[in-house]
Protein backbone atom coordinates (compact mmCIF):
# COMPACT_ATOMS: atom_id res chain seq x y z
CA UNK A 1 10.00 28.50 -9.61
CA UNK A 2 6.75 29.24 -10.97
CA UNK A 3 7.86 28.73 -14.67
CA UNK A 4 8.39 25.17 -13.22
CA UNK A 5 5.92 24.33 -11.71
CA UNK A 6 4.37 25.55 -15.12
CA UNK A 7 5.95 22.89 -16.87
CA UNK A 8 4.57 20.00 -13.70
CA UNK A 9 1.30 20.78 -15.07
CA UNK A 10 1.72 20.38 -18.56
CA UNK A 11 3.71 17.26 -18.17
CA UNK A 12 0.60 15.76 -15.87
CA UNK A 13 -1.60 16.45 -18.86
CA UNK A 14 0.72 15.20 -21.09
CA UNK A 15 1.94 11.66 -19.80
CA UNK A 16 -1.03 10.46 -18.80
CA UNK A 17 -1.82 9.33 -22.60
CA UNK A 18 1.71 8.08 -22.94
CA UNK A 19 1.70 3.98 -23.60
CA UNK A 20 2.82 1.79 -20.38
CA UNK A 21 5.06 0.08 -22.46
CA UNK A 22 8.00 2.39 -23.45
CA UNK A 23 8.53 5.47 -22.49
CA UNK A 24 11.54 8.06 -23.99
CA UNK A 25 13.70 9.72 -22.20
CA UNK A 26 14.94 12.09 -24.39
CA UNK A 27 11.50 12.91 -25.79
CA UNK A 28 10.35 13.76 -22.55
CA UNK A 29 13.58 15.74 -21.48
CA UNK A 30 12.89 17.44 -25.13
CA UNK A 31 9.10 18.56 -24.45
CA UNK A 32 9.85 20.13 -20.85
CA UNK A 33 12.66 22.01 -22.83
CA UNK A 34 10.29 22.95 -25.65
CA UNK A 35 7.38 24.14 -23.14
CA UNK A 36 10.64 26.58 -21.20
CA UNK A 37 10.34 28.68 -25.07
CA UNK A 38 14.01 30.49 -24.96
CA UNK A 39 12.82 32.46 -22.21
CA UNK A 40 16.23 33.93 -19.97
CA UNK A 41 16.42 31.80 -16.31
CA UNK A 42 18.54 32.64 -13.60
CA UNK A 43 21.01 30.38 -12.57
CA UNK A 44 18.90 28.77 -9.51
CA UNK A 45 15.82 28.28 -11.95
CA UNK A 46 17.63 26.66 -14.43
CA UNK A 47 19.41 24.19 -11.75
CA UNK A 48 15.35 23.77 -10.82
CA UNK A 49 14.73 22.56 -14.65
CA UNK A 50 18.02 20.33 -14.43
CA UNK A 51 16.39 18.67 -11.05
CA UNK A 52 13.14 18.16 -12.65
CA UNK A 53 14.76 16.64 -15.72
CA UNK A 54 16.35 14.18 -14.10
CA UNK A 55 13.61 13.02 -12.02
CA UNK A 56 11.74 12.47 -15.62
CA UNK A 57 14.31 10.62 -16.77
CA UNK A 58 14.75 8.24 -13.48
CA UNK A 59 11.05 7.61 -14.10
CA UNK A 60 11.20 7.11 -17.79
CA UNK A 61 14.28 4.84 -17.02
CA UNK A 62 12.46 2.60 -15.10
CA UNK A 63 9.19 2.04 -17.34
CA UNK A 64 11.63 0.93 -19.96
CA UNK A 65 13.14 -1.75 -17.60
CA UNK A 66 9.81 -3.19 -16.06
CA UNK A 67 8.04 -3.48 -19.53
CA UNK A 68 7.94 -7.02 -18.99
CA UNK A 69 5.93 -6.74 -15.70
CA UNK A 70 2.30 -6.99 -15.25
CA UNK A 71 0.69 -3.47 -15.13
CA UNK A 72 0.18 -3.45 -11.30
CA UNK A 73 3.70 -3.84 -10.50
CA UNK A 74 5.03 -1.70 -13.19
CA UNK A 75 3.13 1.02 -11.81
CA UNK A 76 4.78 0.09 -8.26
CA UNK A 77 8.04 0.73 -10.16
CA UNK A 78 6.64 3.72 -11.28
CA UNK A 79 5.47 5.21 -8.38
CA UNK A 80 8.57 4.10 -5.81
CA UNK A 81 10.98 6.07 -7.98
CA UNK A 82 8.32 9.18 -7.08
CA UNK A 83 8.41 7.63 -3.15
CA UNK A 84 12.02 7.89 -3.11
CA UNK A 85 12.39 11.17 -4.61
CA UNK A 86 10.22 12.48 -1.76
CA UNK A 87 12.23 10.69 0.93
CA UNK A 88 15.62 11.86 -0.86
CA UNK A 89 14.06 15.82 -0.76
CA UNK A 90 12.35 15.74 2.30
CA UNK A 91 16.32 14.18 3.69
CA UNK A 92 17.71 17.42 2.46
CA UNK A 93 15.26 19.69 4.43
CA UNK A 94 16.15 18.15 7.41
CA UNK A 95 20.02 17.94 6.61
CA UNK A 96 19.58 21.73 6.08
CA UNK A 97 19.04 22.68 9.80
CA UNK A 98 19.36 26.68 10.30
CA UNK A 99 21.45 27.32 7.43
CA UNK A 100 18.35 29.13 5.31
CA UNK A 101 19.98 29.07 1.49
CA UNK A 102 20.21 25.11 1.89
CA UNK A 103 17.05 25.10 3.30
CA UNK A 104 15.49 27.05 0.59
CA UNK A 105 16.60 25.05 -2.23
CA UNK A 106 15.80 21.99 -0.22
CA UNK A 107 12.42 23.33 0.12
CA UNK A 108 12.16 24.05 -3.72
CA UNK A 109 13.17 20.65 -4.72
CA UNK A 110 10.72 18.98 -2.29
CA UNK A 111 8.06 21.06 -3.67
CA UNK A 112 8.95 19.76 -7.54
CA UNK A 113 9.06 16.42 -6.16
CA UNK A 114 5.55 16.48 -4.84
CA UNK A 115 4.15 18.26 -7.87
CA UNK A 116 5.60 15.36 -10.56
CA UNK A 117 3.25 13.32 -8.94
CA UNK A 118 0.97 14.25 -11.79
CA UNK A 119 3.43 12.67 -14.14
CA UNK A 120 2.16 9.49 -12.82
CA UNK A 121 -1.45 10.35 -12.48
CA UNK A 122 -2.89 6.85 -14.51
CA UNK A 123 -1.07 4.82 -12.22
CA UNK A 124 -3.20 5.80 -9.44
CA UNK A 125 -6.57 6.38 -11.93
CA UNK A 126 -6.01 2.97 -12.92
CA UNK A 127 -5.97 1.57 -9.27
CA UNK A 128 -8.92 3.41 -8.31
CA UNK A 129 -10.87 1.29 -10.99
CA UNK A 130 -10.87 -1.48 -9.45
CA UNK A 131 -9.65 -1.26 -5.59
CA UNK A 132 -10.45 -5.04 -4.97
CA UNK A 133 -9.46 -6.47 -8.17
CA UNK A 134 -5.73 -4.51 -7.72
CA UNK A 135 -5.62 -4.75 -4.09
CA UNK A 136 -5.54 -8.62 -4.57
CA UNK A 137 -3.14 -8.66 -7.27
CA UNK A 138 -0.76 -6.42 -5.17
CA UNK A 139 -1.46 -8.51 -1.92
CA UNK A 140 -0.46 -12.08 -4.18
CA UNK A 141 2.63 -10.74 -4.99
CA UNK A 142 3.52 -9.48 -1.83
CA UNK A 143 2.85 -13.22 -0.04
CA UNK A 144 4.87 -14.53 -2.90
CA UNK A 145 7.87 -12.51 -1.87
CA UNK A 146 7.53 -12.48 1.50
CA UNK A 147 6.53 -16.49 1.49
CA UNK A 148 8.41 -18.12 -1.31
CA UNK A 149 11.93 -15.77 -1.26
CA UNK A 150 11.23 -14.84 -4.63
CA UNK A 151 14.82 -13.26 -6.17
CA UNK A 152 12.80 -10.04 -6.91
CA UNK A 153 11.62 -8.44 -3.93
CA UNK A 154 10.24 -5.01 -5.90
CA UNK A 155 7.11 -5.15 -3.79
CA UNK A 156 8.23 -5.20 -0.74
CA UNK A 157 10.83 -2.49 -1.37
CA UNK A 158 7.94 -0.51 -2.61
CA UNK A 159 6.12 -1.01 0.71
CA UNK A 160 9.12 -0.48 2.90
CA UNK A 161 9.70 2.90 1.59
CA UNK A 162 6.40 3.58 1.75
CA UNK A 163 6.00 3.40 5.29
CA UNK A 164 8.28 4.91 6.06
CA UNK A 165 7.44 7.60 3.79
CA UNK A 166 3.93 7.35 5.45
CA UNK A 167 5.42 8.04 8.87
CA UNK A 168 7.89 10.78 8.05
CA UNK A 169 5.26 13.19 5.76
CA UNK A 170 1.70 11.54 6.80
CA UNK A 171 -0.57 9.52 5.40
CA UNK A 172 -4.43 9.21 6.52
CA UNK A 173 -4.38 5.66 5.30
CA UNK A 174 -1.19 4.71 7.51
CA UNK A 175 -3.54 2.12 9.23
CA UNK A 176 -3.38 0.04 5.99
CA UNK A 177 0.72 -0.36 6.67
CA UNK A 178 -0.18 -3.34 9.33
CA UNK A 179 -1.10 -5.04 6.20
CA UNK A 180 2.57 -6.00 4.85
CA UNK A 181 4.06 -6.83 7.95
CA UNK A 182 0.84 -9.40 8.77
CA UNK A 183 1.66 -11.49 6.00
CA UNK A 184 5.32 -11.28 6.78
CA UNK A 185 4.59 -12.60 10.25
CA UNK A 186 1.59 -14.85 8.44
CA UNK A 187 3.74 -16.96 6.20
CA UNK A 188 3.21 -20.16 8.47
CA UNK A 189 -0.47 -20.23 7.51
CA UNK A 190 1.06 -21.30 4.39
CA UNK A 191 2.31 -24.58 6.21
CA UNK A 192 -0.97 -25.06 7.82
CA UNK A 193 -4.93 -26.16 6.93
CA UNK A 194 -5.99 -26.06 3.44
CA UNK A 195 -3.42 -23.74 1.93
CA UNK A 196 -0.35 -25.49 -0.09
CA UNK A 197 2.92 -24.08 0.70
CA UNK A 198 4.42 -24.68 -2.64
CA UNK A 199 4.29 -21.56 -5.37
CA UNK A 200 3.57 -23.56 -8.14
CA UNK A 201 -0.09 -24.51 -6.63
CA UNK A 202 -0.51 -21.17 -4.74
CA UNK A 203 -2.75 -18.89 -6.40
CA UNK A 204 -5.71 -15.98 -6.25
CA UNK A 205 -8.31 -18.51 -5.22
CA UNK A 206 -5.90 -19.34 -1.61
CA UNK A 207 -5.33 -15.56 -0.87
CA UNK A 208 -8.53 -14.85 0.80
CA UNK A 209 -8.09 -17.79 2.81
CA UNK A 210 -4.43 -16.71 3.39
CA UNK A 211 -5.94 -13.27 4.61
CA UNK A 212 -8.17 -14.22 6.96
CA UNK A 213 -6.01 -16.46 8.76
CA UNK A 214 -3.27 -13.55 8.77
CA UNK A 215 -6.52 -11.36 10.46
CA UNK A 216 -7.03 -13.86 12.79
CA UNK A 217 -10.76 -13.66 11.41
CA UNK A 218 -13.96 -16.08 11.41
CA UNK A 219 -15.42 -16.41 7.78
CA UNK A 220 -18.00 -13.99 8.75
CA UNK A 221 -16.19 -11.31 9.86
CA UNK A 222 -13.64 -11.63 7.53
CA UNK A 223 -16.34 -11.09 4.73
CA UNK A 224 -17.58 -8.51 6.31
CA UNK A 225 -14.28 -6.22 6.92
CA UNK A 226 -11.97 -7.64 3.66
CA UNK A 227 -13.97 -5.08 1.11
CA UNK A 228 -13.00 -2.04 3.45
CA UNK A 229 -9.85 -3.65 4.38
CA UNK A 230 -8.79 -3.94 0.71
CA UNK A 231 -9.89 -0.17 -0.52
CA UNK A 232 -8.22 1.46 2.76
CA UNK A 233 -5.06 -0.66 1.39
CA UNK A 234 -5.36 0.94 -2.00
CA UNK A 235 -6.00 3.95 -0.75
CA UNK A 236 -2.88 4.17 1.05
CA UNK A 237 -0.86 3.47 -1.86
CA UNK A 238 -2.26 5.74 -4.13
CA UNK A 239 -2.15 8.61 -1.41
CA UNK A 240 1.10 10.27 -2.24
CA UNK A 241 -0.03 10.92 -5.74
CA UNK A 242 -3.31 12.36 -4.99
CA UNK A 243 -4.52 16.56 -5.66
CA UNK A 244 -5.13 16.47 -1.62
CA UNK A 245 -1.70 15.40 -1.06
CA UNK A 246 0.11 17.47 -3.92
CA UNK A 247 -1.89 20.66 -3.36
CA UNK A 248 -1.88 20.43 0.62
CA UNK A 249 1.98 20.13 1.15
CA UNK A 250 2.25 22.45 -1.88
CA UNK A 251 0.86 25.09 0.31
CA UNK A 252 2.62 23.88 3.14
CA UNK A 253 6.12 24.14 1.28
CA UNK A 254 5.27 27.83 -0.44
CA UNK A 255 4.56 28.22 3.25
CA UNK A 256 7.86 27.70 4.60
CA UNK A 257 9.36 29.28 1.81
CA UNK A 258 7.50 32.62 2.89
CA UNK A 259 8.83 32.21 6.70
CA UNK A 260 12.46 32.03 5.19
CA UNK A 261 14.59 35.55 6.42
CA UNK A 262 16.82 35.06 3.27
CA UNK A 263 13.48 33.87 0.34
């Protein structure tokens, strides 16, 4: 296992310079093969490498289908693929139960899972820019779906999974997940005062209007909670790919590997 996560490390080096545009598969599948050298792995270590390769290549997959996208939701794509790998290994654990093999290869795939993070690192470096600017941009498109029935509904898949992500592993910022399901049950604002209810004439310059009405705010306390509001919401997205979340379930994983009678 540690000659994998090995190759985690160089990959989160690596991709960050890689172009948001296109991404190979292949050539990624090739350099995580190059950086193994012809080094001699045991069966389980290679299946590992297989694992790992695949999850690449679901990620690589999707940048080349959502090149089209603006950068915030591409990154979305990006980082539900990671969300979903988590949920997917952290299903396994459970399905495990007592038996300890299952568990233990359950336990090491769940642990590559959380370490590919890294893959994705400028995702979450290029949120963290600008929390407000993205955290509106994210928050338009997620009214748009939720409000207009948009045929696309990648954001709010995204958030879905999320929280429930959020709930089954943790996630410090889970006070942020309110914020979807407000504007689900918000959409009649739309319908009411000064904000249109057609898409064509909604844009950035309604949403904080939109917002505050969701919060059930006055103008001034909605000025004076939106900034914190809208960095907590960042926040929570981007916390699955953080080093506190990667290195602290890391150690709780290599953890549970240690209790294991048959590790």
């Amino acid at each position: 296992m540690k000659s994998l996560y090995a190759i985690v490390c160089l990959m989160c080096f690596a991709l960050p310079t890689i172009s948001y545009t296109q991404i190979s598969v292949n050539d990624l599948i090739e350099d995580v093969k190059k950086e193994r050298g012809d080094a001699t792995d045991s069966g389980k270590d290679a299946a590992n490498t297989k694992a790992m390769e695949d999850f690449i290549g679901d990620m690589a997959k999707t940048v080349n289908t959502v090149t089209n996208l603006p950068l915030e939701q591409r990154c979305l794509e990006l980082m539900h693929v990671y969300h979903k790998k988590l949920l997917e290994s952290t299903a396994l654990i459970d399905k495990a139960g007592s038996n300890c093999l299952r568990k233990k290869d359950a336990l090491e795939l769940h642990s590559l899972a959380v370490l590919s993070a890294g893959t994705q690192i400028y995702c979450p470096d290029e949120f963290n820019s600008d929390k407000i600017e993205y955290a509106i941009l994210i928050l338009y498109e997620l009214v748009k779906e939720h409000c207009f029935n948009t045929e696309n509904e990648r954001v709010i898949a995204f958030f879905q999974d999320l929280e429930y992500l959020s709930e089954k592993v943790g996630n410090p910022y889970g006070e942020a997940s309110f914020i979807p399901h407000f504007i689900k049950n918000g959409c009649h604002a739309l319908q009411n005062g000064s904000n249109p209810s057609d898409l064509n004439n909604f844009d950035y310059s309604d949403l904080d209007d939109f917002m505050k009405k969701v919060h059930e705010s006055t103008d001034s306390d909605w000025e004076k909670t939106k900034l914190s509001s809208y960095i907590t919401f960042i926040d929570y997205i981007n916390y699955f790919h953080s080093p506190d979340f990667m290195l602290t379930r890391a150690d709780e994983i290599e953890g549970e590997l240690k209790a294991l009678p048959c590790r």
